[in-house]
Protein backbone atom coordinates (compact mmCIF):
# COMPACT_ATOMS: atom_id res chain seq x y z
CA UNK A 1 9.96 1.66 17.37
CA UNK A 2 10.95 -1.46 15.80
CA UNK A 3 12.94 -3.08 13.13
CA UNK A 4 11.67 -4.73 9.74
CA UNK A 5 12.43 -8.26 10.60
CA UNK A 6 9.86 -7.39 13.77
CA UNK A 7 7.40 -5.08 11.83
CA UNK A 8 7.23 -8.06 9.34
CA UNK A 9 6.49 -10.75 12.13
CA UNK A 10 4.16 -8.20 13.93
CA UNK A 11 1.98 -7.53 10.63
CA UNK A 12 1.82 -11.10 9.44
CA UNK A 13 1.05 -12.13 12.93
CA UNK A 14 -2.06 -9.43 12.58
CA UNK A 15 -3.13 -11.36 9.50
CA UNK A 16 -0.85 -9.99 6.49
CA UNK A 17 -0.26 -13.46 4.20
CA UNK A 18 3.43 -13.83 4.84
CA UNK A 19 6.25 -11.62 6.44
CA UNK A 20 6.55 -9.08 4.03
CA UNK A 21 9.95 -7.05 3.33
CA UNK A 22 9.62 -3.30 2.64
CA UNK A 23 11.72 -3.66 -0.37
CA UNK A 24 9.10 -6.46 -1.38
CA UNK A 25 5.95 -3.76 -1.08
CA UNK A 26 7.86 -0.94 -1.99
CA UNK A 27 8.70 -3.02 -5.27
CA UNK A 28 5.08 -4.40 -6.03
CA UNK A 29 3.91 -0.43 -5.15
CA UNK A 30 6.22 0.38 -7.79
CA UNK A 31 4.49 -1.98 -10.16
CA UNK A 32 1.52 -1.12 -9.22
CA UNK A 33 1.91 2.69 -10.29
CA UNK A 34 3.39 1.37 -13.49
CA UNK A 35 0.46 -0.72 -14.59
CA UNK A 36 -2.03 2.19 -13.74
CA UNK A 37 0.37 4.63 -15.45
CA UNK A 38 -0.24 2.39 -18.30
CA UNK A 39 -3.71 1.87 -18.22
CA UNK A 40 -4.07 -0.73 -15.64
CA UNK A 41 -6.61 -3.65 -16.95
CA UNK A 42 -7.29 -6.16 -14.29
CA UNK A 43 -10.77 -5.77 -12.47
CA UNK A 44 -11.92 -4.40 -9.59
CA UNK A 45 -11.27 -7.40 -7.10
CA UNK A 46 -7.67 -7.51 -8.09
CA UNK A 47 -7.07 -3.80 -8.39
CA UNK A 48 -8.57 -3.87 -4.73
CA UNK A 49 -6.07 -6.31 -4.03
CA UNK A 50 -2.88 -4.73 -5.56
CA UNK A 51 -3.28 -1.65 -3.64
CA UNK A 52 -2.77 -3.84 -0.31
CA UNK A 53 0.70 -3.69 -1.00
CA UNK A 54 0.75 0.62 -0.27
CA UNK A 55 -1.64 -0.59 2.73
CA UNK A 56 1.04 -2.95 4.56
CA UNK A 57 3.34 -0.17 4.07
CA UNK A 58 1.43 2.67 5.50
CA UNK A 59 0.77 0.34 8.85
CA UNK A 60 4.33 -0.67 8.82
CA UNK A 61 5.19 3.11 8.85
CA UNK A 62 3.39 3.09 12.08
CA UNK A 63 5.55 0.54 13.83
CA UNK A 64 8.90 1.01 11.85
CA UNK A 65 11.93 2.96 13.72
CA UNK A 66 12.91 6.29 12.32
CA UNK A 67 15.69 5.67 10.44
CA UNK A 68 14.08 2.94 8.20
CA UNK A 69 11.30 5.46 7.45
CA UNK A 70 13.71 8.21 6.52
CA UNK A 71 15.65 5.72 3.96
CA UNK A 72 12.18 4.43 2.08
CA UNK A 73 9.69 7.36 2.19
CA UNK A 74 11.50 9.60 -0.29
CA UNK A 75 10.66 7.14 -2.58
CA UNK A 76 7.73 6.24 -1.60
CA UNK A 77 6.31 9.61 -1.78
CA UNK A 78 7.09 9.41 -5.28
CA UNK A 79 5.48 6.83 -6.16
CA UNK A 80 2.54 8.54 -4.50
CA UNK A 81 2.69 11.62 -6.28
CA UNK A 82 2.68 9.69 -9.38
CA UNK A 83 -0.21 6.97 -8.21
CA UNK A 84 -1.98 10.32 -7.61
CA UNK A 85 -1.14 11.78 -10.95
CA UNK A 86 -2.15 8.97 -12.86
CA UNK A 87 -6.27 8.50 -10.84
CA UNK A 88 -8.79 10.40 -10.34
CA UNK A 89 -9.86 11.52 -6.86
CA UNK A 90 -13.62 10.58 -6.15
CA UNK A 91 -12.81 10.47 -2.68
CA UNK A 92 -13.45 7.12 -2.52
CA UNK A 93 -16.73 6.87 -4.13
CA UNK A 94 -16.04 4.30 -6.94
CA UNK A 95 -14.25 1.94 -4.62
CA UNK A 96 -16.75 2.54 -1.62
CA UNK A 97 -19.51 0.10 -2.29
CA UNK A 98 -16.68 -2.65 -3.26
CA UNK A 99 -14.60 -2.19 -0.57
CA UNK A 100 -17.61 -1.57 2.17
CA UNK A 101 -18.46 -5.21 1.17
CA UNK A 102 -15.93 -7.22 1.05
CA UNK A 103 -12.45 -5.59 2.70
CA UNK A 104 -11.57 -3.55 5.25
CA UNK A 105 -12.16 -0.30 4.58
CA UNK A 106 -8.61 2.22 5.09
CA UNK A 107 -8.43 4.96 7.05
CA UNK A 108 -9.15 8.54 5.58
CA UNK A 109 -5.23 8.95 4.92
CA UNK A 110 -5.03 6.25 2.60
């Protein structure tokens, strides 16, 4: 496993736009959840591109040694739960022609 400072060089190295923290993604999740809690009004291309923040972390999570992960995914989780509480699940139906187009699609535990 690795540290941040390497995750962060590793995942901007794979493309990410800059060397992200996970205070910095954990913090723009955070907003994130707020804004939909609140009825988020942006469109669909930067909606797409807000929820790239919870992607970084979920492929950090990957690479990051245990003890980082144990510290940040308490709170992560809850800003999950209420991300979760706050959409609908369509399993991926409203997003899918979108995202099919023009992003990467996630994996199934996204």
């Amino acid at each position: 496993m690795a540290t941040e400072t390497e995750v962060a060089e590793l995942l901007h190295q794979r493309g990410w736009l800059t060397a992200f923290t996970v205070a910095d993604r954990v913090d723009a999740w955070a907003a994130l959840v707020r804004d939909i809690e609140r009825g988020y009004d942006e469109d669909i291309d930067e909606y797409v591109n807000d929820l790239y923040c919870r992607s970084w972390l979920h492929e950090a999570w990957l690479l990051l040694d245990d003890y980082i992960v144990q510290i940040w995914t308490p709170q992560i989780k809850a800003l999950d739960d209420r991300y979760k509480a706050a959409t609908v699940d369509d399993d991926g139906q409203a997003l899918h022609q979108f995202l099919h187009q023009f992003h990467r699609l996630p994996g199934p535990d996204l």
